[in-house]
Structure formats: C-alpha cells, structure tokens
N, C-alpha and C. Protein backbone atom coordinates (compact mmCIF):
# COMPACT_ATOMS: atom_id res chain seq x y z
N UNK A 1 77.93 -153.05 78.40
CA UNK A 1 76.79 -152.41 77.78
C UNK A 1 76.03 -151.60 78.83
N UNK A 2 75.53 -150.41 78.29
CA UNK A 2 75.15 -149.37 79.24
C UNK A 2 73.64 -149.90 79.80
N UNK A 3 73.16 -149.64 80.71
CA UNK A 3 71.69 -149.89 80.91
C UNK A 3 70.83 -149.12 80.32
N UNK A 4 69.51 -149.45 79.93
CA UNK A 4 68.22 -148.59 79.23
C UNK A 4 68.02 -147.70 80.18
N UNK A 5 67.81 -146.72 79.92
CA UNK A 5 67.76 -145.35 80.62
C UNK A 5 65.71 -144.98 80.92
N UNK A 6 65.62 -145.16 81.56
CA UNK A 6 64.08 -144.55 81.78
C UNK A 6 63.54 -143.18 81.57
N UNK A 7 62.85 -142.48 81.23
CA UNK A 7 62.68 -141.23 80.95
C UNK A 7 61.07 -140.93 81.15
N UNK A 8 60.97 -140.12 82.22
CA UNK A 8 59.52 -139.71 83.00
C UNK A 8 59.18 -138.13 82.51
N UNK A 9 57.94 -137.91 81.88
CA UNK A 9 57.41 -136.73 81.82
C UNK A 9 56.55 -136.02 83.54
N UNK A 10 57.33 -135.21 83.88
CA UNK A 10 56.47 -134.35 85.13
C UNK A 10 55.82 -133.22 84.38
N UNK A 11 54.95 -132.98 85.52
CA UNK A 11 54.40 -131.59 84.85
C UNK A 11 54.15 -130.76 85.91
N UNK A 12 54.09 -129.66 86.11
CA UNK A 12 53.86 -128.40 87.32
C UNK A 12 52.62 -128.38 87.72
N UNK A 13 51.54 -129.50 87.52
CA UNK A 13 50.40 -129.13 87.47
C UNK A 13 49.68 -128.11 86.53
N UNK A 14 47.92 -128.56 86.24
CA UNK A 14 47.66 -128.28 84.94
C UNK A 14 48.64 -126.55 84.68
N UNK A 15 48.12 -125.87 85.59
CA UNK A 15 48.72 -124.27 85.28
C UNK A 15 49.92 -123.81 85.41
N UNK A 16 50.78 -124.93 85.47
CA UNK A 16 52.11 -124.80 85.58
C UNK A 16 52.77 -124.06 87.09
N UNK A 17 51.77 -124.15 88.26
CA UNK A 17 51.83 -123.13 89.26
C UNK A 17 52.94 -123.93 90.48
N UNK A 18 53.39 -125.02 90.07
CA UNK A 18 54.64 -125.41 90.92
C UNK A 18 55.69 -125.37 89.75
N UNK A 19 56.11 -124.86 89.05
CA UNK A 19 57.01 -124.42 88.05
C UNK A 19 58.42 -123.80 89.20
N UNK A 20 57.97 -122.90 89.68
CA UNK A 20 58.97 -122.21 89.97
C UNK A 20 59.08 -123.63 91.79
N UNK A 21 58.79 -123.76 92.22
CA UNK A 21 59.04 -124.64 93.25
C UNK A 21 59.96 -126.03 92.64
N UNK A 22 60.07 -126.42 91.98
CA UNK A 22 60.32 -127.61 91.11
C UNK A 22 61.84 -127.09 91.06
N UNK A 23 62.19 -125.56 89.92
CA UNK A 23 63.40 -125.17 89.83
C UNK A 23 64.12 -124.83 90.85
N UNK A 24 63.13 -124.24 92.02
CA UNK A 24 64.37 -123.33 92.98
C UNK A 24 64.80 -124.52 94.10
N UNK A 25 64.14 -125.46 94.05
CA UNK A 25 64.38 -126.37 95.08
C UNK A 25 64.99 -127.76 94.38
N UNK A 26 65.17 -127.14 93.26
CA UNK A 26 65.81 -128.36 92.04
C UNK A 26 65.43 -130.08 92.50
N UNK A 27 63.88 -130.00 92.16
CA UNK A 27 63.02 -131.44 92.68
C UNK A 27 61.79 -131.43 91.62
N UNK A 28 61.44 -132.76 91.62
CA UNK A 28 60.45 -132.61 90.99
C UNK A 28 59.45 -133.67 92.32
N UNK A 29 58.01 -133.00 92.35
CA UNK A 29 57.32 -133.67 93.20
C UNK A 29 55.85 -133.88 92.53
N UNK A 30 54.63 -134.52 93.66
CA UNK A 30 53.41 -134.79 93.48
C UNK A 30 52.95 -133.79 94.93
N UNK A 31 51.76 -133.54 94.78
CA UNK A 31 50.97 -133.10 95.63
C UNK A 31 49.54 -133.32 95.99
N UNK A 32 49.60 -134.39 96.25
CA UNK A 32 47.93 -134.83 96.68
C UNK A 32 48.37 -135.25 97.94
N UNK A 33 47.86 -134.13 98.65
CA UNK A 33 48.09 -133.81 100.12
C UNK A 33 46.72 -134.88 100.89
N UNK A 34 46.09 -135.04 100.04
CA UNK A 34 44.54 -135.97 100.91
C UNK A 34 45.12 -137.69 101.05
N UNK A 35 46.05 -137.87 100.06
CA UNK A 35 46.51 -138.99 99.83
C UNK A 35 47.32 -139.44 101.15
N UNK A 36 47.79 -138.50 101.67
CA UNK A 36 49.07 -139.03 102.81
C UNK A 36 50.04 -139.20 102.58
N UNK A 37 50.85 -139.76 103.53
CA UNK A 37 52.17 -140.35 103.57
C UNK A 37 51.79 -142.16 102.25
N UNK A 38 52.59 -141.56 100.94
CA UNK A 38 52.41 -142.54 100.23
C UNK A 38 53.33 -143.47 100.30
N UNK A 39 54.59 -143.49 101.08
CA UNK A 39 55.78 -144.56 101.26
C UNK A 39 55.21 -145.92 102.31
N UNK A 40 53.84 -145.22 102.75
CA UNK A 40 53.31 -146.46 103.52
C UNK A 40 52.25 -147.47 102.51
N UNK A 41 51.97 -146.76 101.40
CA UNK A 41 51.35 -147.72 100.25
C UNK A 41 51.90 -148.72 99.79
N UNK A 42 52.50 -149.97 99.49
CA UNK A 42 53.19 -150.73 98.47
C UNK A 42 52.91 -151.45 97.25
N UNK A 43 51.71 -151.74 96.85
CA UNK A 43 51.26 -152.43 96.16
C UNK A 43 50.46 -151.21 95.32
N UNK A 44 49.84 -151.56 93.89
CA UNK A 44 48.76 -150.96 93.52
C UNK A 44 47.90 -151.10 93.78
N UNK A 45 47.22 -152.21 94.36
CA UNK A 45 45.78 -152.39 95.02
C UNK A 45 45.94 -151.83 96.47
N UNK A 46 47.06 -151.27 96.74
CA UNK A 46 47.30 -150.30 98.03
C UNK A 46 46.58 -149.15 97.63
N UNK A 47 47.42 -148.70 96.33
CA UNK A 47 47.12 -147.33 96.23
C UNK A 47 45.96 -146.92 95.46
N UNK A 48 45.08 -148.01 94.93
CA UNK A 48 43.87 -148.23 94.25
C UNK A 48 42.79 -148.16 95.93
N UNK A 49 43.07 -148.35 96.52
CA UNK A 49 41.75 -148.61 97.82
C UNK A 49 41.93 -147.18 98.73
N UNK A 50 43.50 -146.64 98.91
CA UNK A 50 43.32 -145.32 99.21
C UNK A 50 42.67 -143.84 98.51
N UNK A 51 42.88 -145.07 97.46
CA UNK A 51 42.29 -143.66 96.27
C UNK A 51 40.80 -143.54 96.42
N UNK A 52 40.28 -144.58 96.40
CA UNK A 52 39.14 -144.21 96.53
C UNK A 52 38.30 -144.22 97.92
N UNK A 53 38.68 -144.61 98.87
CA UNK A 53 39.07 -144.06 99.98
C UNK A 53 38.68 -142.66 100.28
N UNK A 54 39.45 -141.71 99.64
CA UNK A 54 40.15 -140.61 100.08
C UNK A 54 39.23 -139.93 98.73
N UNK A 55 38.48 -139.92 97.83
CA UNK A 55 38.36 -139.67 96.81
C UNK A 55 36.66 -140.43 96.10
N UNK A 56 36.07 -140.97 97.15
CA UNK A 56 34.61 -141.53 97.31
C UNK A 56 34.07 -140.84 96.00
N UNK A 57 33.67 -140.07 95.19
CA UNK A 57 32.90 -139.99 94.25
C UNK A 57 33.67 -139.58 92.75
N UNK A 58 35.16 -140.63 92.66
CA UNK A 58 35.85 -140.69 91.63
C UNK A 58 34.99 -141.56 90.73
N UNK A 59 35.27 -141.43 89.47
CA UNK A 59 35.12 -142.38 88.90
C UNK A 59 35.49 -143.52 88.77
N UNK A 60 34.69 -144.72 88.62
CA UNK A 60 35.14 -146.13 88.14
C UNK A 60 36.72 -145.85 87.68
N UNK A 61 35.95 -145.25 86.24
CA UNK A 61 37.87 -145.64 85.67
C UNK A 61 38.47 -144.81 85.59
N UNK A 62 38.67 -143.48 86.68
CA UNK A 62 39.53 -142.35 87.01
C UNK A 62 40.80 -143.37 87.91
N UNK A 63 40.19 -144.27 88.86
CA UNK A 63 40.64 -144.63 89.97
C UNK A 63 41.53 -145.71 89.44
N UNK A 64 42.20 -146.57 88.61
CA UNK A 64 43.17 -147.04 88.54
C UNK A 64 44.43 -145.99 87.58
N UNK A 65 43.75 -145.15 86.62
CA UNK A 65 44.61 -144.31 86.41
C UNK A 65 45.34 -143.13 87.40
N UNK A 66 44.78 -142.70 88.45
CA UNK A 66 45.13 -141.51 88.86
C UNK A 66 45.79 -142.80 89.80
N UNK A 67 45.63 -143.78 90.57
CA UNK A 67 46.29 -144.08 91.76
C UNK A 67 47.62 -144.97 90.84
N UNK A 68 47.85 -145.10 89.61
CA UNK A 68 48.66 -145.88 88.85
C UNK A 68 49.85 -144.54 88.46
N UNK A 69 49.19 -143.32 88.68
CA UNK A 69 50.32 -142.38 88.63
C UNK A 69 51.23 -142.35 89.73
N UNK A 70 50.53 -142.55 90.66
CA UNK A 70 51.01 -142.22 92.10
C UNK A 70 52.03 -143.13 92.38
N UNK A 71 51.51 -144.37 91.92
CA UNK A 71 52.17 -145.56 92.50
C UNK A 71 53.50 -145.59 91.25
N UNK A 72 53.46 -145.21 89.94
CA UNK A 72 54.70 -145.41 89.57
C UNK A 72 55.54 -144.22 89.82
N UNK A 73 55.41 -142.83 90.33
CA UNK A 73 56.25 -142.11 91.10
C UNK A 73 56.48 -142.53 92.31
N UNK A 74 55.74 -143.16 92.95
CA UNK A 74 56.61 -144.10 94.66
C UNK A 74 57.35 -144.84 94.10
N UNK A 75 56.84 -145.96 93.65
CA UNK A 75 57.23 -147.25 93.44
C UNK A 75 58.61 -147.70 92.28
N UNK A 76 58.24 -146.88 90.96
CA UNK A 76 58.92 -147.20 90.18
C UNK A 76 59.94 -146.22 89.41
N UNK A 77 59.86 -145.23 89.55
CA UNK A 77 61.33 -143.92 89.36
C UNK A 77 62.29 -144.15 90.72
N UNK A 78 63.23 -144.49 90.00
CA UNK A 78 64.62 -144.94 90.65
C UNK A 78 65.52 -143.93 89.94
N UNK A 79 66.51 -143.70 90.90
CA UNK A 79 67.82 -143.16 90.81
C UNK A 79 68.35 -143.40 89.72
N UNK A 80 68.61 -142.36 88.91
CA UNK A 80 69.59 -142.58 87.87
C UNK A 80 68.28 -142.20 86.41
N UNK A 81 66.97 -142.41 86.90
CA UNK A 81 65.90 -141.81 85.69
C UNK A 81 66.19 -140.76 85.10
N UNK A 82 65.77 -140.50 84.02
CA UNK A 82 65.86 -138.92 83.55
C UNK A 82 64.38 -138.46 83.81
N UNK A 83 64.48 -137.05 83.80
CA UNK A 83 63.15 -136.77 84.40
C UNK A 83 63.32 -135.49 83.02
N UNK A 84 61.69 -135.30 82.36
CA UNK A 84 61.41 -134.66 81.43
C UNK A 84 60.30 -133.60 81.60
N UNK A 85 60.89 -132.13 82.14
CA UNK A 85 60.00 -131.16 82.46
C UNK A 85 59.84 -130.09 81.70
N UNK A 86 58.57 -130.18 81.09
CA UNK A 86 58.03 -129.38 80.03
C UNK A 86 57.44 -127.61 81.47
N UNK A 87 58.25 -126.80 81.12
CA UNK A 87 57.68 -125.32 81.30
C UNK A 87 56.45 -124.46 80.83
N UNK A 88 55.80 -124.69 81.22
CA UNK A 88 53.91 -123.90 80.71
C UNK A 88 54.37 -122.41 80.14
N UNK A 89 55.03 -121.77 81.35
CA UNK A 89 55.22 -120.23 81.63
C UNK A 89 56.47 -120.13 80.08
N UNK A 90 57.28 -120.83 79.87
CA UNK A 90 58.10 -120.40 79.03
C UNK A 90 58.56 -121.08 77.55
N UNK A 91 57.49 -122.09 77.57
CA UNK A 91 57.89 -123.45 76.49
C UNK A 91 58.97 -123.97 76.39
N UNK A 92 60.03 -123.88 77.44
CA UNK A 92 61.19 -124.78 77.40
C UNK A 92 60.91 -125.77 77.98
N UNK A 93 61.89 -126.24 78.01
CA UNK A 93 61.76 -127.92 78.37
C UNK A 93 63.21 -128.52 79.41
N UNK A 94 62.92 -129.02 80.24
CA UNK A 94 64.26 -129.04 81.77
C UNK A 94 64.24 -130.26 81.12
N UNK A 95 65.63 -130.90 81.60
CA UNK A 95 65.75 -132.28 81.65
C UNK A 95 66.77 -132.73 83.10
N UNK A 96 66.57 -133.74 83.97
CA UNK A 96 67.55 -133.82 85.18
C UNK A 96 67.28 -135.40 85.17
N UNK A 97 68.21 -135.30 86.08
CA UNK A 97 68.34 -137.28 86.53
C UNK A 97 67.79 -137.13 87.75
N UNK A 98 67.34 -138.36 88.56
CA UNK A 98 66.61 -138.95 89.56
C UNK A 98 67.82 -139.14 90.42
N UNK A 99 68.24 -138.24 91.48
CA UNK A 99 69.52 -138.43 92.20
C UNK A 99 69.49 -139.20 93.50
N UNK A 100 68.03 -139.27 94.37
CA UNK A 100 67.84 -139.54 95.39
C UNK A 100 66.49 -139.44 95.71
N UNK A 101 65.99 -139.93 96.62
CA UNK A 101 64.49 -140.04 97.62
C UNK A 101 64.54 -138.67 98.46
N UNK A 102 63.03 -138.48 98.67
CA UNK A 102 62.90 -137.41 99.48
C UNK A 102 62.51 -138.05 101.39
C-alpha cells in the first residue's frame, strides 16, 4: 500500500513577486531574511521566541501563526511532498514534489 501523500500550498508572496524566482530556479522557498539561519531552530517554542524576538511589536496571536509557518516548512515538508503553486501573474497553478533540502 502506497503512503499518504502530503500536499503543501506555497505562494510567491502576497504580489506574486518571487513567481518567476521559484520557476527559473525550479524551488520553492521562504524569505524572512530577519529570521536567520532557521535549520538552527528545532522546536516550535524555538521558533515562537525567535519570532518575537526578531519581530517585538507582533501581535499576541500573529506570533504562533506566522512562526508555525516557518516551522512546518523547516521541520515538517519532507521529500517526496507535493508542493501546490498557485501563479498570481497567470492563474495557473504548478504542481512539483519535494526532491531535496537546500
């Protein structure tokens, strides 16, 4: 029996302005450059204390959602995911598998 397949929505950011970075470098990424090196986070209460940390006048309850994104793109998309990328610029829609770590 085959395994359950996982399936992750990315997005280019709100304006779709890593769209074309995503395709030509055939990756899908995050960019919260204030955050750091996130492979040194492990836990969610890791990435819950950097967040706000790094991010002092978030909201209460911005701060387990936005650092709960972060942490299930480190932590929990594994190899073999499907990854589900909706296009702003053209209304199509990509679909790829999770081949490897960056």
């Amino acid at each position: 029996m085959e395994k359950e397949k996982t399936f992750w929505g990315i997005h280019a950011g709100k304006t779709g302005d890593a769209e074309s970075s995503f395709e030509e470098k055939n990756v899908v990424a995050i960019a919260w450059e204030k955050m750091g090196d996130l492979a040194q986070l492990k836990t969610r209460e890791d990435f819950k204390k950097k967040y706000e940390q790094v991010y002092p006048n978030a909201k209460p309850g911005a701060i387990p959602v936005s650092a709960g994104q972060l942490y299930r793109f480190v932590r929990e998309m594994k190899v073999g995911d499907i990854v589900i990328f909706p296009l702003k610029r053209s209304a199509e829609i990509r679909l790829g598998r999770v081949t490897g770590e960056s």
